[in-house]
N, C-alpha and C. Protein backbone atom coordinates (compact mmCIF):
# COMPACT_ATOMS: atom_id res chain seq x y z
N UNK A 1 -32.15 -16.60 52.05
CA UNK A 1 -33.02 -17.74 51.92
C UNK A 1 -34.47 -17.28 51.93
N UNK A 2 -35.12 -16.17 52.25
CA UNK A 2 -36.01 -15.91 52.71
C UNK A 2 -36.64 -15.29 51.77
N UNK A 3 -35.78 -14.11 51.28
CA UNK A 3 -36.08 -13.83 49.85
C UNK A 3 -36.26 -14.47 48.35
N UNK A 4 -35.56 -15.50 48.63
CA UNK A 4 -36.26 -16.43 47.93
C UNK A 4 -36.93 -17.56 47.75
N UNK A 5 -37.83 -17.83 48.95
CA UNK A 5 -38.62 -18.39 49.64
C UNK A 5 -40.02 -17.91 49.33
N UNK A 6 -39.65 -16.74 49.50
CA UNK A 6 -41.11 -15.62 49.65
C UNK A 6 -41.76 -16.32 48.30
N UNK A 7 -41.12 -15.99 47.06
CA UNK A 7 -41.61 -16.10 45.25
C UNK A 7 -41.33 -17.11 45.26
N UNK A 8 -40.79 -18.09 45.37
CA UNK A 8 -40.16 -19.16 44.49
C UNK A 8 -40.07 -20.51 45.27
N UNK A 9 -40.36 -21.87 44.98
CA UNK A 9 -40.28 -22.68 46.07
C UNK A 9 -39.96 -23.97 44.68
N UNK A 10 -39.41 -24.87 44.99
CA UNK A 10 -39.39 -26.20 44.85
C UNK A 10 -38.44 -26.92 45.28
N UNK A 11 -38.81 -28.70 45.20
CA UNK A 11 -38.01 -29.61 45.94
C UNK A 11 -36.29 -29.64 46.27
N UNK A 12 -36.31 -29.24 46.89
CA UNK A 12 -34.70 -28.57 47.76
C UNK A 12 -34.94 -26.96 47.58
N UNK A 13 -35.26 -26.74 47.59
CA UNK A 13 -34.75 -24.93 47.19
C UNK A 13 -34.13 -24.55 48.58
N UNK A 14 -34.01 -25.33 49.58
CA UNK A 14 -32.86 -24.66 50.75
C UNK A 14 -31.84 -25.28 50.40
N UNK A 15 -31.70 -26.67 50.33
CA UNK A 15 -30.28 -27.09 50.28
C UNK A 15 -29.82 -26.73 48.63
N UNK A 16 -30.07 -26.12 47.49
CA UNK A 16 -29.57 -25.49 46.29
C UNK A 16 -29.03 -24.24 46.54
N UNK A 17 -29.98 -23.41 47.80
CA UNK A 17 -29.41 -22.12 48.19
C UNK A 17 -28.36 -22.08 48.97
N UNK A 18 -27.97 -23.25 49.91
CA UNK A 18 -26.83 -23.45 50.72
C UNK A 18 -25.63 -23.22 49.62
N UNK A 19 -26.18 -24.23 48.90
CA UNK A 19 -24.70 -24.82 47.86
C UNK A 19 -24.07 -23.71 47.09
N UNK A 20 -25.35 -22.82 46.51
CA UNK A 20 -24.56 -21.88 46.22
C UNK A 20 -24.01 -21.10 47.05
N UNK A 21 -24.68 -20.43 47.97
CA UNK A 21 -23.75 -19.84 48.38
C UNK A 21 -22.01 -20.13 49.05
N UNK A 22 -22.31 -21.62 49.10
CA UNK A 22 -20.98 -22.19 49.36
C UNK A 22 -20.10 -22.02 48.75
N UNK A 23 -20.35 -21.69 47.42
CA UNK A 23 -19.67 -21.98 46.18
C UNK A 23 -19.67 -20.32 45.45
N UNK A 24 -20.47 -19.50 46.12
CA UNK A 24 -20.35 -18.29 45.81
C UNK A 24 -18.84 -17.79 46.32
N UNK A 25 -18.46 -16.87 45.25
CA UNK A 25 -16.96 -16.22 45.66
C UNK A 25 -17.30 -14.97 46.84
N UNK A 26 -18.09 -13.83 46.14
CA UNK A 26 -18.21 -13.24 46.83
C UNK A 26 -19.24 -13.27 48.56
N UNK A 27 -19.93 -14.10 48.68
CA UNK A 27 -20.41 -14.46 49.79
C UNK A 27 -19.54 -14.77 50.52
N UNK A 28 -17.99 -15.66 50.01
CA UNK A 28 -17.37 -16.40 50.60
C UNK A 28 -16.47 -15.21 51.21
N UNK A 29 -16.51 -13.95 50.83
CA UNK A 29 -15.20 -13.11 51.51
C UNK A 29 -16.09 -12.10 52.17
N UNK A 30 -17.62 -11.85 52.14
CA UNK A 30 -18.42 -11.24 52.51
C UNK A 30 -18.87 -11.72 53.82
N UNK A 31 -18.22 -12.39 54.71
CA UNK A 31 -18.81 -12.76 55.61
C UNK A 31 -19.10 -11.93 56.83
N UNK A 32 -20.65 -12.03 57.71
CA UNK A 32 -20.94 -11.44 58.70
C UNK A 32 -19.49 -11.64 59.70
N UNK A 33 -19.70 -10.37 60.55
CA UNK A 33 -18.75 -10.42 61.81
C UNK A 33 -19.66 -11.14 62.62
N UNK A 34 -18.72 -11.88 63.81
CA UNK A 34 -19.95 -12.66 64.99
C UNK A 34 -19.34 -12.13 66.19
N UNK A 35 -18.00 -11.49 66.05
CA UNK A 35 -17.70 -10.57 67.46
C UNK A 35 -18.37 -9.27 67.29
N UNK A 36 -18.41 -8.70 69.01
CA UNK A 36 -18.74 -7.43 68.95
C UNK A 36 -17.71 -6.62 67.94
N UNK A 37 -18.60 -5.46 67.90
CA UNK A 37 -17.21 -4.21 67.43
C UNK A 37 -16.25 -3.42 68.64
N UNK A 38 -15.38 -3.14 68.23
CA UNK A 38 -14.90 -2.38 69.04
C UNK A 38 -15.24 -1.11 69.75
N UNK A 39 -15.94 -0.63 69.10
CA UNK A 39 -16.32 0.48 70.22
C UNK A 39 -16.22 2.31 69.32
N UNK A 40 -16.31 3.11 69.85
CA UNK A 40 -15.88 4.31 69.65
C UNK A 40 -14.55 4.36 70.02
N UNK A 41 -13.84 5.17 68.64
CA UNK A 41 -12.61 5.16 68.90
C UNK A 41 -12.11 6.50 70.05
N UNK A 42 -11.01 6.46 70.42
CA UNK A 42 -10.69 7.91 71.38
C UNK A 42 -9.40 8.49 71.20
N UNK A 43 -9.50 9.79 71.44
CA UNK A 43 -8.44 10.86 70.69
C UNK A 43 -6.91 10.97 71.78
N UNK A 44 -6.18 10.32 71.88
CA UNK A 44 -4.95 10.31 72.89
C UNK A 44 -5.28 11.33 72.74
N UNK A 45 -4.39 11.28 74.02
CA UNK A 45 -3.98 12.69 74.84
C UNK A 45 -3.29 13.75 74.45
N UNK A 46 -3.24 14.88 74.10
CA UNK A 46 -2.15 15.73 73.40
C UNK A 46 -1.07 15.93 74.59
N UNK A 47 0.01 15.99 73.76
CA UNK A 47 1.58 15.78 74.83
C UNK A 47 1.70 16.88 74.77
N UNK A 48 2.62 17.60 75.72
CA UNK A 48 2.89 18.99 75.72
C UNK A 48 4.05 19.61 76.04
N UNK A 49 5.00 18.52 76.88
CA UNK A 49 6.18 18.60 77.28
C UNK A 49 6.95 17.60 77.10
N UNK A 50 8.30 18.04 76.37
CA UNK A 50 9.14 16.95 75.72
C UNK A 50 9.69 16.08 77.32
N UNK A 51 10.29 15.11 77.31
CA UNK A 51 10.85 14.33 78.03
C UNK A 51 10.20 13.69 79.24
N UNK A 52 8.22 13.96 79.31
CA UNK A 52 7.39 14.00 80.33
C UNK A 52 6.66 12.81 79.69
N UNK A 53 6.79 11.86 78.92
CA UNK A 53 6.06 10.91 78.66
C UNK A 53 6.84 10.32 77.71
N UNK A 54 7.70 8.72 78.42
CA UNK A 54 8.49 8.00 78.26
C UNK A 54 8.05 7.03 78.37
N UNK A 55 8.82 6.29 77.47
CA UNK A 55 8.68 4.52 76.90
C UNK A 55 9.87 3.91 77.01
N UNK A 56 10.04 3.19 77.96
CA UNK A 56 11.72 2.50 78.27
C UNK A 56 11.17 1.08 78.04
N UNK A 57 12.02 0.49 77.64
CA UNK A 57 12.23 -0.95 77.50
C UNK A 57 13.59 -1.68 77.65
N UNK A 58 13.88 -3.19 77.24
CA UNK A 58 15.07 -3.44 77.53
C UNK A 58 14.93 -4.84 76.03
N UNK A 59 16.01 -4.70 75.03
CA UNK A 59 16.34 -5.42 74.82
C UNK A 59 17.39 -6.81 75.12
N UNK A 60 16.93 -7.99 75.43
CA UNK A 60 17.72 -8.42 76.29
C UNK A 60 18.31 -9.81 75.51
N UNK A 61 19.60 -10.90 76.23
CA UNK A 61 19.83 -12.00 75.75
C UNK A 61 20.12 -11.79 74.34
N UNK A 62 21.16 -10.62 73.86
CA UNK A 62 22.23 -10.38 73.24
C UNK A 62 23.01 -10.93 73.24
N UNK A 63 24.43 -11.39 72.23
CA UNK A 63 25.16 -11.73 71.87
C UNK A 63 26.40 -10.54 72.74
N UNK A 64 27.34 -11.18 73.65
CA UNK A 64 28.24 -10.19 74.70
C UNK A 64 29.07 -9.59 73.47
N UNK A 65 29.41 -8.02 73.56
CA UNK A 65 30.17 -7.38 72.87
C UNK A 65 30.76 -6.52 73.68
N UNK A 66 31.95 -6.42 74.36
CA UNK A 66 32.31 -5.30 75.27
C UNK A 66 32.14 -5.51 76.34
N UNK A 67 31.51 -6.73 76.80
CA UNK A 67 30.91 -7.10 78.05
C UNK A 67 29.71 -6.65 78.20
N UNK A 68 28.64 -6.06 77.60
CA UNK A 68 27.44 -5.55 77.25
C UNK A 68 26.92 -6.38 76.61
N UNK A 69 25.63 -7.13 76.80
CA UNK A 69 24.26 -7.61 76.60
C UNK A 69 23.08 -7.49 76.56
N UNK A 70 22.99 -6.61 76.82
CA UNK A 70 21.29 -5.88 76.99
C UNK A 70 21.76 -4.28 76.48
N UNK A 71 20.38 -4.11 75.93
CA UNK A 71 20.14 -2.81 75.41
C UNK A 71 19.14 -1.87 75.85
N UNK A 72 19.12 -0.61 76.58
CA UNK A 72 18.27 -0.16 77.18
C UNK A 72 17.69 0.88 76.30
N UNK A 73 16.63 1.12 75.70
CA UNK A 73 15.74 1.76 74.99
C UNK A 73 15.00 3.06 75.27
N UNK A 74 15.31 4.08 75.09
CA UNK A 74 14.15 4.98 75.61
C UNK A 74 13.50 6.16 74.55
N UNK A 75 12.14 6.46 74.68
CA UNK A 75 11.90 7.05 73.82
C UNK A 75 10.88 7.87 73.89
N UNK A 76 10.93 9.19 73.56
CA UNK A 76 10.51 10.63 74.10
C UNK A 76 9.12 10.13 73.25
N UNK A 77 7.66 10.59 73.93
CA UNK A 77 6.76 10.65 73.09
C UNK A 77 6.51 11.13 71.98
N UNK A 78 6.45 12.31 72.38
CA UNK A 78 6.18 13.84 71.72
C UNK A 78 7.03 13.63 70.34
N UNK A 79 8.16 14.02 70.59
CA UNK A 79 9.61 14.08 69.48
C UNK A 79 9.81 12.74 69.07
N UNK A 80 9.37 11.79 69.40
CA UNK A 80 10.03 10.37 69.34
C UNK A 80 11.44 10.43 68.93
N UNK A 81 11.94 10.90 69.80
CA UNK A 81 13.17 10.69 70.37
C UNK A 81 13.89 9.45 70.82
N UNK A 82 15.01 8.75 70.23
CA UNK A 82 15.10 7.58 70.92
C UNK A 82 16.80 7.63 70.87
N UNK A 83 16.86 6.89 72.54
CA UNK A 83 18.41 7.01 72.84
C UNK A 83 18.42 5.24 73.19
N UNK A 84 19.76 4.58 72.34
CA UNK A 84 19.75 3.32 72.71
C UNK A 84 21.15 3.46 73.84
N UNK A 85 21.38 2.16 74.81
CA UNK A 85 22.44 2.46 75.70
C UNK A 85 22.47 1.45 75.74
N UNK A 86 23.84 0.78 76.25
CA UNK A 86 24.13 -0.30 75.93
C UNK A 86 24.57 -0.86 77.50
N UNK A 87 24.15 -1.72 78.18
CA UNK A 87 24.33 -1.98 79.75
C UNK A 87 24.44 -4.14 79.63
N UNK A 88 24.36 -4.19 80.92
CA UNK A 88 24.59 -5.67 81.22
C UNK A 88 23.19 -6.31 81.39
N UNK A 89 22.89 -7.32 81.75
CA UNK A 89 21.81 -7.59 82.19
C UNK A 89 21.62 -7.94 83.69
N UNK A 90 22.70 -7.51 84.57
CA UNK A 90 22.61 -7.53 85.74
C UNK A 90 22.60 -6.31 86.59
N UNK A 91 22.06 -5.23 85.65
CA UNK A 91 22.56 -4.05 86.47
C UNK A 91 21.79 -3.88 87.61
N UNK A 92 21.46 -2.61 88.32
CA UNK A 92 21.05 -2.50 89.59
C UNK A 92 20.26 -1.82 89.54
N UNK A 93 19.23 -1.43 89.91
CA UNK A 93 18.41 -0.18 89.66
C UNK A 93 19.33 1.43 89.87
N UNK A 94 20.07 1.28 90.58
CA UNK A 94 20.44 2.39 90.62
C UNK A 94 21.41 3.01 89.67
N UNK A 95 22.55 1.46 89.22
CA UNK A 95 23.08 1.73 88.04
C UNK A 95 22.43 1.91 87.16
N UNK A 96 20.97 1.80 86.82
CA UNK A 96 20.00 2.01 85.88
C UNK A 96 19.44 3.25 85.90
N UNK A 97 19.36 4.00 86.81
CA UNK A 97 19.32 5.48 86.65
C UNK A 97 20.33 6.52 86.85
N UNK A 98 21.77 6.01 87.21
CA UNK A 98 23.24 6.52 86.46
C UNK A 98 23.08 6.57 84.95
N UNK A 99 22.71 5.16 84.44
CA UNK A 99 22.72 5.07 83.21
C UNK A 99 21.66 6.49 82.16
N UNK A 100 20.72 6.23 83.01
CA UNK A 100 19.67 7.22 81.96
C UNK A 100 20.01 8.77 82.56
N UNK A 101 20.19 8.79 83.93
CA UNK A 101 21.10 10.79 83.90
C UNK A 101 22.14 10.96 83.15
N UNK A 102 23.07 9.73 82.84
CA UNK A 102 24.42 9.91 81.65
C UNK A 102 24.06 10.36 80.20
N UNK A 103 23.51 9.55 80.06
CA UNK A 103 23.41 9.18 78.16
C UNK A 103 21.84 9.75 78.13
N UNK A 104 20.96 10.07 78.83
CA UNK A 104 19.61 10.44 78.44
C UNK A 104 20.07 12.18 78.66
């Protein structure tokens, strides 16, 4: 608006400059950001030992097959390694680390 303010002036020349740009395509996908940015990005960590940085999860509220409903997930960083196991959804913690000294 300003730039063409500076040279050029007559009756509306703001609300003609609105319109177009309303109506401009590329203005319309060019738009300023109004959040911050994110930041500097940062370099993870380099892994160094297989089986020392694990990601367990639990898929759960399965359909019973075998008497098994839940699915226990685990997965090596490094190698992305992944062992699925197939358990209840009531197990115990301790049956939960039977489970991963067995099959892991």
């Amino acid at each position: 608006m300003e730039l063409v303010t500076r040279n050029y002036w007559w009756l509306g020349v703001t609300k003609n400059i609105e319109r177009y740009v309303e109506r401009y395509d590329i203005c319309q996908r060019m738009k300023n950001r109004m959040e911050v940015l994110a930041g500097n990005l940062k370099l993870s960590e380099v892994l160094e030992k297989p089986w020392f940085h694990l990601i367990v999860d639990f898929i759960m509220k399965l359909p019973v097959v075998a008497g098994k409903d839940t699915i226990l997930v685990v997965c090596d960083r490094l190698f992305k390694i992944v062992y699925f196991v197939t358990t209840t959804e009531g197990m115990s913690v301790e049956g939960l680390a039977r489970l991963f000294r067995d099959n892991v």
